[in-house]
N, C-alpha and C. Protein backbone atom coordinates (compact mmCIF):
# COMPACT_ATOMS: atom_id res chain seq x y z
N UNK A 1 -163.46 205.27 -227.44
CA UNK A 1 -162.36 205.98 -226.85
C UNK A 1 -161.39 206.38 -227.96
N UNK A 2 -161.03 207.55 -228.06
CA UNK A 2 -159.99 208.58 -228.80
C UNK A 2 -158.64 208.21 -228.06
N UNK A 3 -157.44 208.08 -228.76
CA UNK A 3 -156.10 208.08 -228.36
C UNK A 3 -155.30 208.66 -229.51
N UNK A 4 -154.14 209.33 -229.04
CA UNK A 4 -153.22 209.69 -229.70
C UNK A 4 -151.78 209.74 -229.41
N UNK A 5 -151.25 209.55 -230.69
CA UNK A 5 -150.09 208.67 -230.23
C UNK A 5 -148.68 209.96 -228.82
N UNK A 6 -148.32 209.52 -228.30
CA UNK A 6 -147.36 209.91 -227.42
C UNK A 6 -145.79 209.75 -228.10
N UNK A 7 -145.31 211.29 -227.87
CA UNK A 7 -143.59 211.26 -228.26
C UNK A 7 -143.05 210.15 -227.00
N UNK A 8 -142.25 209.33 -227.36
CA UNK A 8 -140.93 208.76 -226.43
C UNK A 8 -139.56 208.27 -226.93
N UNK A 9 -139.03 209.60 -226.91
CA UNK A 9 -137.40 209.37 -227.27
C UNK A 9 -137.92 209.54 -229.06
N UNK A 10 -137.06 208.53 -230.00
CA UNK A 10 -137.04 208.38 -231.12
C UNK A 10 -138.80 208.01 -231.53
N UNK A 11 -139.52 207.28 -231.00
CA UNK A 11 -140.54 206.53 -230.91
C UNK A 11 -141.55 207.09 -230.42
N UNK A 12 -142.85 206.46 -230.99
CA UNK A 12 -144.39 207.36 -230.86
C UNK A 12 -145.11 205.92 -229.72
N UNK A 13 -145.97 206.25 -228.42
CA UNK A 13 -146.66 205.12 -228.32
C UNK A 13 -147.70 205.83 -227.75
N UNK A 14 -148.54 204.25 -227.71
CA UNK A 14 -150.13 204.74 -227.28
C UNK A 14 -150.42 204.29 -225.42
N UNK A 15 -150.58 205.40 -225.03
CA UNK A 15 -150.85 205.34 -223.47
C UNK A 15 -152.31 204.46 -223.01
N UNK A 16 -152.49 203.18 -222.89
CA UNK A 16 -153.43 202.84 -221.83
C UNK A 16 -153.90 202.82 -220.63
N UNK A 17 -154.99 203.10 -220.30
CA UNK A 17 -156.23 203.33 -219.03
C UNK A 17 -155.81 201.98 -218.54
N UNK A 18 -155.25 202.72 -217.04
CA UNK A 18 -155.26 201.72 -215.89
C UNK A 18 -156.56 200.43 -216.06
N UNK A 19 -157.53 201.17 -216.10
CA UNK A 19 -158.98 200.61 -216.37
C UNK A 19 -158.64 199.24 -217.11
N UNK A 20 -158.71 199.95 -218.52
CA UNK A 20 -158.45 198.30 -219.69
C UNK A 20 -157.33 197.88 -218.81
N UNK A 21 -156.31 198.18 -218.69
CA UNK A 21 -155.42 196.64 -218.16
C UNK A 21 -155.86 196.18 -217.22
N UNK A 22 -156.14 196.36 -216.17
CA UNK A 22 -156.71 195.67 -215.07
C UNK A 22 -157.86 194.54 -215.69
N UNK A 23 -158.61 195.09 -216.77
CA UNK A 23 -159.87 194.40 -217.27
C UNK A 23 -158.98 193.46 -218.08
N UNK A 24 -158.02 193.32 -218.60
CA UNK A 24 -157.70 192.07 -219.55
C UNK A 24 -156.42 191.93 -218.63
N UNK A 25 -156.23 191.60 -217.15
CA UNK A 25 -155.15 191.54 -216.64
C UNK A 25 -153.84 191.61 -216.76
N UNK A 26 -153.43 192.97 -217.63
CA UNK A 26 -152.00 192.91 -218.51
C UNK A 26 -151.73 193.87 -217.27
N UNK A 27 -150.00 194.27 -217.34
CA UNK A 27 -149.29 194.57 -216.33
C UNK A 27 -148.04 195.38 -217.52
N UNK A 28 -147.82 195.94 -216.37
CA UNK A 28 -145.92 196.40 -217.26
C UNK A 28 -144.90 195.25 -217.88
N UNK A 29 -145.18 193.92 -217.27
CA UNK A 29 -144.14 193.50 -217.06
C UNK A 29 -144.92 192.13 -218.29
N UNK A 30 -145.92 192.29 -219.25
CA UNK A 30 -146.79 191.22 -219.52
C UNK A 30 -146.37 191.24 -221.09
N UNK A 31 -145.86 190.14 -221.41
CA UNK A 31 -145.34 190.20 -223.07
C UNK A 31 -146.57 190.45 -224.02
N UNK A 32 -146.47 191.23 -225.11
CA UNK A 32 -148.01 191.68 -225.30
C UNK A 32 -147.39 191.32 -227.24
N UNK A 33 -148.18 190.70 -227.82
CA UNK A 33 -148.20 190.49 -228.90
C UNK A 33 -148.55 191.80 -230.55
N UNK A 34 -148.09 192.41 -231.05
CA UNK A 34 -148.65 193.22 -232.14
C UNK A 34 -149.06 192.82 -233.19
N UNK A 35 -150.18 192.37 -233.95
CA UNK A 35 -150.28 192.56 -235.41
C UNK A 35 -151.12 193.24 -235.91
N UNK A 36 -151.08 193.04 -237.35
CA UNK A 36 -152.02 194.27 -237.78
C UNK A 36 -152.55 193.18 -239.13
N UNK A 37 -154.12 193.94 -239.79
CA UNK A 37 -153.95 193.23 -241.13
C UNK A 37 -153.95 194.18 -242.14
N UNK A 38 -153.14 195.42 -241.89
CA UNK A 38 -153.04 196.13 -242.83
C UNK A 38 -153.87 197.42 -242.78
N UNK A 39 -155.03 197.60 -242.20
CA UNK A 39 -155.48 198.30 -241.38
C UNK A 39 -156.11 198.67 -240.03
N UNK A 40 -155.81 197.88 -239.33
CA UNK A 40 -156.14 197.77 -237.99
C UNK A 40 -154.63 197.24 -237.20
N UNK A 41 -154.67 197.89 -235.88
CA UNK A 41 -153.49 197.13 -235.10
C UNK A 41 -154.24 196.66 -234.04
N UNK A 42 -153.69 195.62 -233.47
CA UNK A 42 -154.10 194.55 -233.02
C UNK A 42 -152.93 193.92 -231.46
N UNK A 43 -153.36 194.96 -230.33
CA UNK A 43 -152.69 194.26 -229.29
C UNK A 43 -152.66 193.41 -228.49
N UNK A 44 -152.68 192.13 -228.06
CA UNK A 44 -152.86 191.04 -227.70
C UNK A 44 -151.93 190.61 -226.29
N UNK A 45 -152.20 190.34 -225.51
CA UNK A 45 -151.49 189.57 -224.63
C UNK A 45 -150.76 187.73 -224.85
N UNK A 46 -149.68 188.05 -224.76
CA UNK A 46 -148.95 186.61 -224.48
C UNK A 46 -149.59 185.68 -223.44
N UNK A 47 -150.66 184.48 -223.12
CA UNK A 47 -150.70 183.83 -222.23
C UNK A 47 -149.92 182.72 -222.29
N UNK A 48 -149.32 181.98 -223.41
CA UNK A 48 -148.84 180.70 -223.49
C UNK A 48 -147.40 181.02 -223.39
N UNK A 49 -146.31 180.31 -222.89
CA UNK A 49 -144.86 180.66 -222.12
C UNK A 49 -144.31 180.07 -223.99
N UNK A 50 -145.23 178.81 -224.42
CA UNK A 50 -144.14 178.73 -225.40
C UNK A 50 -144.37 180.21 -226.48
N UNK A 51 -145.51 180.47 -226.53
CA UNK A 51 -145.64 182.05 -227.52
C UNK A 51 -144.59 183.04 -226.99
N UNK A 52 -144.43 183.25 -225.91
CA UNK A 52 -143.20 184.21 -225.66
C UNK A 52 -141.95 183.99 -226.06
N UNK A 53 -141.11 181.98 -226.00
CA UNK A 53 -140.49 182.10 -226.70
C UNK A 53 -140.32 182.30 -228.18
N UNK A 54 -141.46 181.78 -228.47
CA UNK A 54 -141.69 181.70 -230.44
C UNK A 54 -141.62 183.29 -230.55
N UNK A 55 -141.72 184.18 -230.01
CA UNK A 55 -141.98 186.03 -230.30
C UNK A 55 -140.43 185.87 -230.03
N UNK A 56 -139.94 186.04 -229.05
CA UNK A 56 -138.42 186.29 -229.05
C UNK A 56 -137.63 185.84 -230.07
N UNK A 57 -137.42 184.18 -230.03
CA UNK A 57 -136.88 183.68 -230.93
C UNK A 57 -136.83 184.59 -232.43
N UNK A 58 -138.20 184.85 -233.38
CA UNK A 58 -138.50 185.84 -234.22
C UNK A 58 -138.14 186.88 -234.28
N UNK A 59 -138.23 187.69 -233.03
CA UNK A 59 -137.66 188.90 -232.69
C UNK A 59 -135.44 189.17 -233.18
N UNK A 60 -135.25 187.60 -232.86
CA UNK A 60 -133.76 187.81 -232.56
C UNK A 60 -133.57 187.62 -234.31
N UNK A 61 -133.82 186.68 -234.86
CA UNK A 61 -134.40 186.54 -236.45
C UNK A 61 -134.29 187.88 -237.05
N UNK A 62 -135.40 188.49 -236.69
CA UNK A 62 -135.30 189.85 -237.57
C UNK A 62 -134.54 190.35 -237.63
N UNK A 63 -134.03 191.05 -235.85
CA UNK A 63 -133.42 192.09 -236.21
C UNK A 63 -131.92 191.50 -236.43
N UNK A 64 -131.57 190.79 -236.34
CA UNK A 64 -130.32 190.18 -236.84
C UNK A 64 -130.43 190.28 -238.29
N UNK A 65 -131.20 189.77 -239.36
CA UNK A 65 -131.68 189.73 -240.72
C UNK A 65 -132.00 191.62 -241.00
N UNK A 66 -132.85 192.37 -240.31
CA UNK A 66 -132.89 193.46 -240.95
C UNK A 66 -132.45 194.46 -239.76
N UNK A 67 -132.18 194.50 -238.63
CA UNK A 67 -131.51 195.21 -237.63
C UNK A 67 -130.81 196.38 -238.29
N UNK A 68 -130.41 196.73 -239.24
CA UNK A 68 -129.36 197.68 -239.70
C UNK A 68 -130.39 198.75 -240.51
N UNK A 69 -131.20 197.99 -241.32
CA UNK A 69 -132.50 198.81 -242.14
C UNK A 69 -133.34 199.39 -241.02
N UNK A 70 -133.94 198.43 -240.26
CA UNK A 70 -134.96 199.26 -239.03
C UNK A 70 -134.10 200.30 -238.33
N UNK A 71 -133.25 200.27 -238.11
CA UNK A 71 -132.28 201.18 -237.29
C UNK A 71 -132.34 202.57 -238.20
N UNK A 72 -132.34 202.77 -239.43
CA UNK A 72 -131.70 203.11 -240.26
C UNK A 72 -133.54 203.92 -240.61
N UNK A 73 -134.26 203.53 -240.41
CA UNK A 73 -135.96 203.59 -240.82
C UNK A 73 -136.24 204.30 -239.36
N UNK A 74 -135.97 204.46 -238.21
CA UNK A 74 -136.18 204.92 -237.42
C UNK A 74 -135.77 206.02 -236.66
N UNK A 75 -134.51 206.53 -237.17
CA UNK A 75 -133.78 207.22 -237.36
C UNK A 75 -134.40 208.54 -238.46
């Protein structure tokens, strides 16, 4: 399967097939993990409640630490 990325607002994303989510039971509302190893990205679903906090927690980390650069990079 071919995808390409979608304008939204400032930001580019990739639209998924009802299909795959239903098949790996993700939802709108399902914390979904990103990494990459440099050439591949890598989307993952959150099942464990403490991984959602450990992602947030990180999340608040960063952008507190670089919040002003990403802002600034996205722009």
């Amino acid at each position: 399967m071919v995808k390409f990325l979608t304008k939204v607002g400032n930001s580019e994303a990739v639209v998924i097939d009802k299909a795959i989510l239903s098949l790996l039971h993700i939802s709108s509302g399902t914390p979904l993990e990103i990494t990459t190893d440099g050439k591949n990205l890598v989307i993952s679903p959150i099942s464990e409640p403490n991984q959602v906090s450990d992602v947030k927690k990180a999340y608040r980390v960063v952008k507190k630490r670089f919040g002003r650069a990403l802002k600034r990079l996205a722009d």
